[in-house]
C-alpha atoms as a PDB file:
ATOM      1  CA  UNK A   1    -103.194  20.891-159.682  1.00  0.00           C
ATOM      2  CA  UNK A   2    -102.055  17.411-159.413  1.00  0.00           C
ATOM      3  CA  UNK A   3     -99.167  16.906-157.333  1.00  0.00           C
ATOM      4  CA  UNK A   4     -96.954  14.121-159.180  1.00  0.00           C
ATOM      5  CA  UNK A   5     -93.641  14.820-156.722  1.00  0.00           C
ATOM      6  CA  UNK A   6     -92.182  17.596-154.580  1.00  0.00           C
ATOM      7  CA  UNK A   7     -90.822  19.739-158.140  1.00  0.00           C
ATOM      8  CA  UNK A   8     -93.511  17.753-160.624  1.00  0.00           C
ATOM      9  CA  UNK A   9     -96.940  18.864-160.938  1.00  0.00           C
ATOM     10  CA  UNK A  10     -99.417  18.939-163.383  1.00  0.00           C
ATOM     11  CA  UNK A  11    -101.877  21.446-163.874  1.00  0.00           C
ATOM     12  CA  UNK A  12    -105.463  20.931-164.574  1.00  0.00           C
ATOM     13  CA  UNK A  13    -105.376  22.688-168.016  1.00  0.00           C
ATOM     14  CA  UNK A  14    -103.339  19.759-168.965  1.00  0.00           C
ATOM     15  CA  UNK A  15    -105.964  17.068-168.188  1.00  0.00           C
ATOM     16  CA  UNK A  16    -109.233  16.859-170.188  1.00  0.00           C
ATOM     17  CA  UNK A  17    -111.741  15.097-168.604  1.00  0.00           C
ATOM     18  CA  UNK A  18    -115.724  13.837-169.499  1.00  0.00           C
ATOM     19  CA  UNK A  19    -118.390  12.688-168.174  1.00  0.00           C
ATOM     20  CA  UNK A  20    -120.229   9.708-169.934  1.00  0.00           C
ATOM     21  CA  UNK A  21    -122.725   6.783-168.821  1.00  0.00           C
ATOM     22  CA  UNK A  22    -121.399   3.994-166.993  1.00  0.00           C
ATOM     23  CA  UNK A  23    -121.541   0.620-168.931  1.00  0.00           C
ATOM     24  CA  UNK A  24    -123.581  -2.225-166.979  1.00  0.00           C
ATOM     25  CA  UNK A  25    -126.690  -2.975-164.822  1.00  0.00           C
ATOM     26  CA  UNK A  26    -127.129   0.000-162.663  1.00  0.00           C
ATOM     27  CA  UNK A  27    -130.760   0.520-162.401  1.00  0.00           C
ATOM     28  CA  UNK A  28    -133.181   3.632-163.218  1.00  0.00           C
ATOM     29  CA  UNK A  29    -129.953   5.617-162.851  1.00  0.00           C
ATOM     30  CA  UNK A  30    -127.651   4.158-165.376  1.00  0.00           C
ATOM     31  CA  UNK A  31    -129.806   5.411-168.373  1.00  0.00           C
ATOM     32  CA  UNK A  32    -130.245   9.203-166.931  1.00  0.00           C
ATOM     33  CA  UNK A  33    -126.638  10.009-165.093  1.00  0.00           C
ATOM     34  CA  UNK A  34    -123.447  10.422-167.113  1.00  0.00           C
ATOM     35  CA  UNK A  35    -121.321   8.761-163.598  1.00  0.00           C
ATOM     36  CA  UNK A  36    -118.526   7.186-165.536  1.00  0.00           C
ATOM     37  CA  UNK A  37    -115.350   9.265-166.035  1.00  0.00           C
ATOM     38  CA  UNK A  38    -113.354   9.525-169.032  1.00  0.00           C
ATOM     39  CA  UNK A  39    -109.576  10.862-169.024  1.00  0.00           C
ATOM     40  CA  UNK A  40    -107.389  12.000-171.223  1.00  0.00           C
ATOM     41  CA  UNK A  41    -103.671  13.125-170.946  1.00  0.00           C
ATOM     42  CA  UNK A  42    -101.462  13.883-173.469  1.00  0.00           C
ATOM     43  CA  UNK A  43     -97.741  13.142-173.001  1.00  0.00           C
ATOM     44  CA  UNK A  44     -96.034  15.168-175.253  1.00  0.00           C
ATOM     45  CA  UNK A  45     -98.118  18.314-175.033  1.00  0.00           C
ATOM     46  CA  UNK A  46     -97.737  18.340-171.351  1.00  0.00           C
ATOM     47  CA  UNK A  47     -95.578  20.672-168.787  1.00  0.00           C
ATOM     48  CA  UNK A  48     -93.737  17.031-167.588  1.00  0.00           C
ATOM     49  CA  UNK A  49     -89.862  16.653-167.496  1.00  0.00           C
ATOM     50  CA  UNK A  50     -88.428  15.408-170.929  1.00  0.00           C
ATOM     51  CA  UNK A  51     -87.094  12.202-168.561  1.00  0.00           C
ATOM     52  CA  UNK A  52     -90.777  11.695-167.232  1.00  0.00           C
ATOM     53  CA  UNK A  53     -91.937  12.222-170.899  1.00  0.00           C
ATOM     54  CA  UNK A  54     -89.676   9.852-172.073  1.00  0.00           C
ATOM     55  CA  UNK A  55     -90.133   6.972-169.830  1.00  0.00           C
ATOM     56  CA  UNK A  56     -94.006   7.106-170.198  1.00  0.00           C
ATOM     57  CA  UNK A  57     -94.126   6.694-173.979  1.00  0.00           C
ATOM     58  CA  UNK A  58     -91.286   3.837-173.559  1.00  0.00           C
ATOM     59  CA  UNK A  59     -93.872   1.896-170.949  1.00  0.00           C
ATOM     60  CA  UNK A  60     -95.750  -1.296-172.143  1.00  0.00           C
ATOM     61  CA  UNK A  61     -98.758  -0.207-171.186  1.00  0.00           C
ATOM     62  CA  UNK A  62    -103.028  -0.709-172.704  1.00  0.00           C
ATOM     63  CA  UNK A  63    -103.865   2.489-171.114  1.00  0.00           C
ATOM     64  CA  UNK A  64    -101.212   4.982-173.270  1.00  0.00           C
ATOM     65  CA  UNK A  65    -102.235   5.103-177.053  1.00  0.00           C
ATOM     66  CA  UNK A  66    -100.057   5.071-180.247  1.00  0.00           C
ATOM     67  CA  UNK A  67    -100.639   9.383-180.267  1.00  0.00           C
ATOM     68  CA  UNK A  68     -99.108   9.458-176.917  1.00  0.00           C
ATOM     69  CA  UNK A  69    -101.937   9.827-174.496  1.00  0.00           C
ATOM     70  CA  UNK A  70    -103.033   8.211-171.794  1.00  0.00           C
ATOM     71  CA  UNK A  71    -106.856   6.938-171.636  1.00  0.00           C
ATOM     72  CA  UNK A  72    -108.178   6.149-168.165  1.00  0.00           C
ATOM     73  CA  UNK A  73    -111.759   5.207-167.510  1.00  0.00           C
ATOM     74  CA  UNK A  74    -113.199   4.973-164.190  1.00  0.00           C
ATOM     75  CA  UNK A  75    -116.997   4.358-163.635  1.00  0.00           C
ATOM     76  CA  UNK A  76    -116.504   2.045-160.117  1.00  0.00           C
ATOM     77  CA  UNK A  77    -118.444   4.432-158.391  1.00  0.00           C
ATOM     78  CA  UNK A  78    -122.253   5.906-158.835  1.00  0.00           C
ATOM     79  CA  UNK A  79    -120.817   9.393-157.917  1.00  0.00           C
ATOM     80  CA  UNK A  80    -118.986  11.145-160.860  1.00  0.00           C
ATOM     81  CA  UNK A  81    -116.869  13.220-158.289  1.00  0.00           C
ATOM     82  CA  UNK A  82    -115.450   9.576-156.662  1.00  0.00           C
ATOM     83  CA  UNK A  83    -114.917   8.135-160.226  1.00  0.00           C
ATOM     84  CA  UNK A  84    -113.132  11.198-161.119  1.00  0.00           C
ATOM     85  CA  UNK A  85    -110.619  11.222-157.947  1.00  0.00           C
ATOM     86  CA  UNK A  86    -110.202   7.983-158.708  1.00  0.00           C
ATOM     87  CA  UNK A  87    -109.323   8.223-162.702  1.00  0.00           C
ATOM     88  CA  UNK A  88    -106.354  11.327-161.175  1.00  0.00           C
ATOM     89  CA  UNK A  89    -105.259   9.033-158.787  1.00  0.00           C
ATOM     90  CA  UNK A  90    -104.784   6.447-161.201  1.00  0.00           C
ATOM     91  CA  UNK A  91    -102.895   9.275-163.506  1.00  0.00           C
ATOM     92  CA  UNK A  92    -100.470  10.036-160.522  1.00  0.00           C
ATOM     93  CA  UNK A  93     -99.641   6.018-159.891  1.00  0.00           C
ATOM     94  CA  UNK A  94     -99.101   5.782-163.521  1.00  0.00           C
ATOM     95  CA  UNK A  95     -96.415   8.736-164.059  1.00  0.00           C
ATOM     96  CA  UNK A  96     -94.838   8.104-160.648  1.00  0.00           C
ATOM     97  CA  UNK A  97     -94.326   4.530-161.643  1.00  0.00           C
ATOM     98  CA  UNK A  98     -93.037   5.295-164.742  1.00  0.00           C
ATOM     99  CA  UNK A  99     -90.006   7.501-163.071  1.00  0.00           C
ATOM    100  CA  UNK A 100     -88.714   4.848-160.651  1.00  0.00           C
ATOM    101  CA  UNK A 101     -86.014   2.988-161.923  1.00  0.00           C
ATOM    102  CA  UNK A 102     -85.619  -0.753-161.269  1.00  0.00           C
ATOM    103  CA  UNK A 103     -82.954  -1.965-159.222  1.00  0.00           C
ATOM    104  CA  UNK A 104     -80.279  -3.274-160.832  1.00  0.00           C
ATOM    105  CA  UNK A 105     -80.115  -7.054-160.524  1.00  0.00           C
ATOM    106  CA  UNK A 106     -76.994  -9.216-159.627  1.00  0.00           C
ATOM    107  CA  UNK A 107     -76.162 -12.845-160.763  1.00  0.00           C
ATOM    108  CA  UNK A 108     -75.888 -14.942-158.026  1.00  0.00           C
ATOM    109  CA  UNK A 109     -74.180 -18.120-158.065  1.00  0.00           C
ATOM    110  CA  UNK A 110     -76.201 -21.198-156.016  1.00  0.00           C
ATOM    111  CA  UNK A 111     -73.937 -22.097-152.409  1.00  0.00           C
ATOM    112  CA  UNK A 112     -71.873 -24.635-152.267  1.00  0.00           C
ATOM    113  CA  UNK A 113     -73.847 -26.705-149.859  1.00  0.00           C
ATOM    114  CA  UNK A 114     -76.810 -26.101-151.735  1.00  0.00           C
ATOM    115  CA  UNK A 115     -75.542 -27.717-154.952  1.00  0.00           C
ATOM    116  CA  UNK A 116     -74.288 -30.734-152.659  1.00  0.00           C
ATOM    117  CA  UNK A 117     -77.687 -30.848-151.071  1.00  0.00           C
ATOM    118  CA  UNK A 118     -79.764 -30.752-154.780  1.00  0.00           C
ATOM    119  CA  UNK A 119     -76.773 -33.524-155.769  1.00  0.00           C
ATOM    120  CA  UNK A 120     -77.431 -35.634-152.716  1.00  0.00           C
ATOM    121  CA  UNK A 121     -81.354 -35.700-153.233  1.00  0.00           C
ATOM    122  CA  UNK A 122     -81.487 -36.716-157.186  1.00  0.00           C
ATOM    123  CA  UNK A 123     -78.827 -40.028-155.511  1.00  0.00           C
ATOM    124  CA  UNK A 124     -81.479 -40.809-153.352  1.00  0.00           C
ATOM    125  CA  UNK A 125     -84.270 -40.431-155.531  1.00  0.00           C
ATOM    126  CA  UNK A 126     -82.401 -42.751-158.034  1.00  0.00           C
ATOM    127  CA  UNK A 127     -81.580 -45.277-155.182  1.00  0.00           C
ATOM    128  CA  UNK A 128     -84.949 -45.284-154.535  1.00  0.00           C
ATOM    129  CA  UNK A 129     -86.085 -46.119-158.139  1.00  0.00           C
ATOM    130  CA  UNK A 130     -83.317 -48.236-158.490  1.00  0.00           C
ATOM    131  CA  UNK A 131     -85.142 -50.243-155.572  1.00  0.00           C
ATOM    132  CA  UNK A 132     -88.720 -50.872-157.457  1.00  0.00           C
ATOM    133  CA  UNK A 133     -86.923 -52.396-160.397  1.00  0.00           C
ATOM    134  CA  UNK A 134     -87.274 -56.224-160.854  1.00  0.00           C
ATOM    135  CA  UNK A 135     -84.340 -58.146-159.129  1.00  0.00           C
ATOM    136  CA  UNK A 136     -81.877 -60.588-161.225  1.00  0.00           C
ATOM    137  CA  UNK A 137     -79.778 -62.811-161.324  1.00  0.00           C
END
């Protein structure tokens, strides 16, 4: 069971999960021990909350396919059980991110002693270039 929030969870059913050879140098080991962890979650099959559904398949995001399902690979690790925690854990950031919704931003208009202050610096700066010129009569 994977424990997205206090009411959300999703059961292991739900989750489909291989084993495969990690990619890269790795030694005798690479060759012999599937390590690497392949995940695979599909959206609108699952037990989630149409809200949670909804906001996943909106997300700009490599990891969640055209079909709807999300595709994590983790092979970090040389254990299979690490790379595995780590591919769920990855699952969990993913849907809780998806729920929280941004804040709400304000305009904000620039103070007035700021705008006098940005004013007061381009005078200078053209004083200044106005002072390398050549001089004439």
């Amino acid at each position: 069971m994977l424990q997205i929030s206090d009411t959300v969870s999703i059961s292991e059913s739900e989750i489909d999960i291989s084993a495969m050879r990690s990619q890269g140098a790795g030694g005798q080991n690479v060759n012999k021990v599937a390590t690497a962890i392949h995940l695979r979650f599909d959206i609108k099959a699952s037990s989630l909350p149409d809200r949670y559904k909804e906001r996943l398949l909106n997300l700009n995001d490599n990891r969640i396919t055209q079909a709807g399902v999300i595709v994590i690979k983790s092979q970090e690790y040389r254990s299979q059980e690490q790379n595995r925690e780590v591919a769920l854990t990855r699952l969990q950031e993913l849907i809780k991110s998806a729920v929280v919704v941004p804040k709400k931003r304000f305009k904000s208009k620039p103070t007035r002693s700021s705008q006098r202050k940005r004013l007061d610096s381009k005078t200078k700066r053209g004083q200044v270039k106005a002072m390398r010129q050549k001089i004439t009569d």
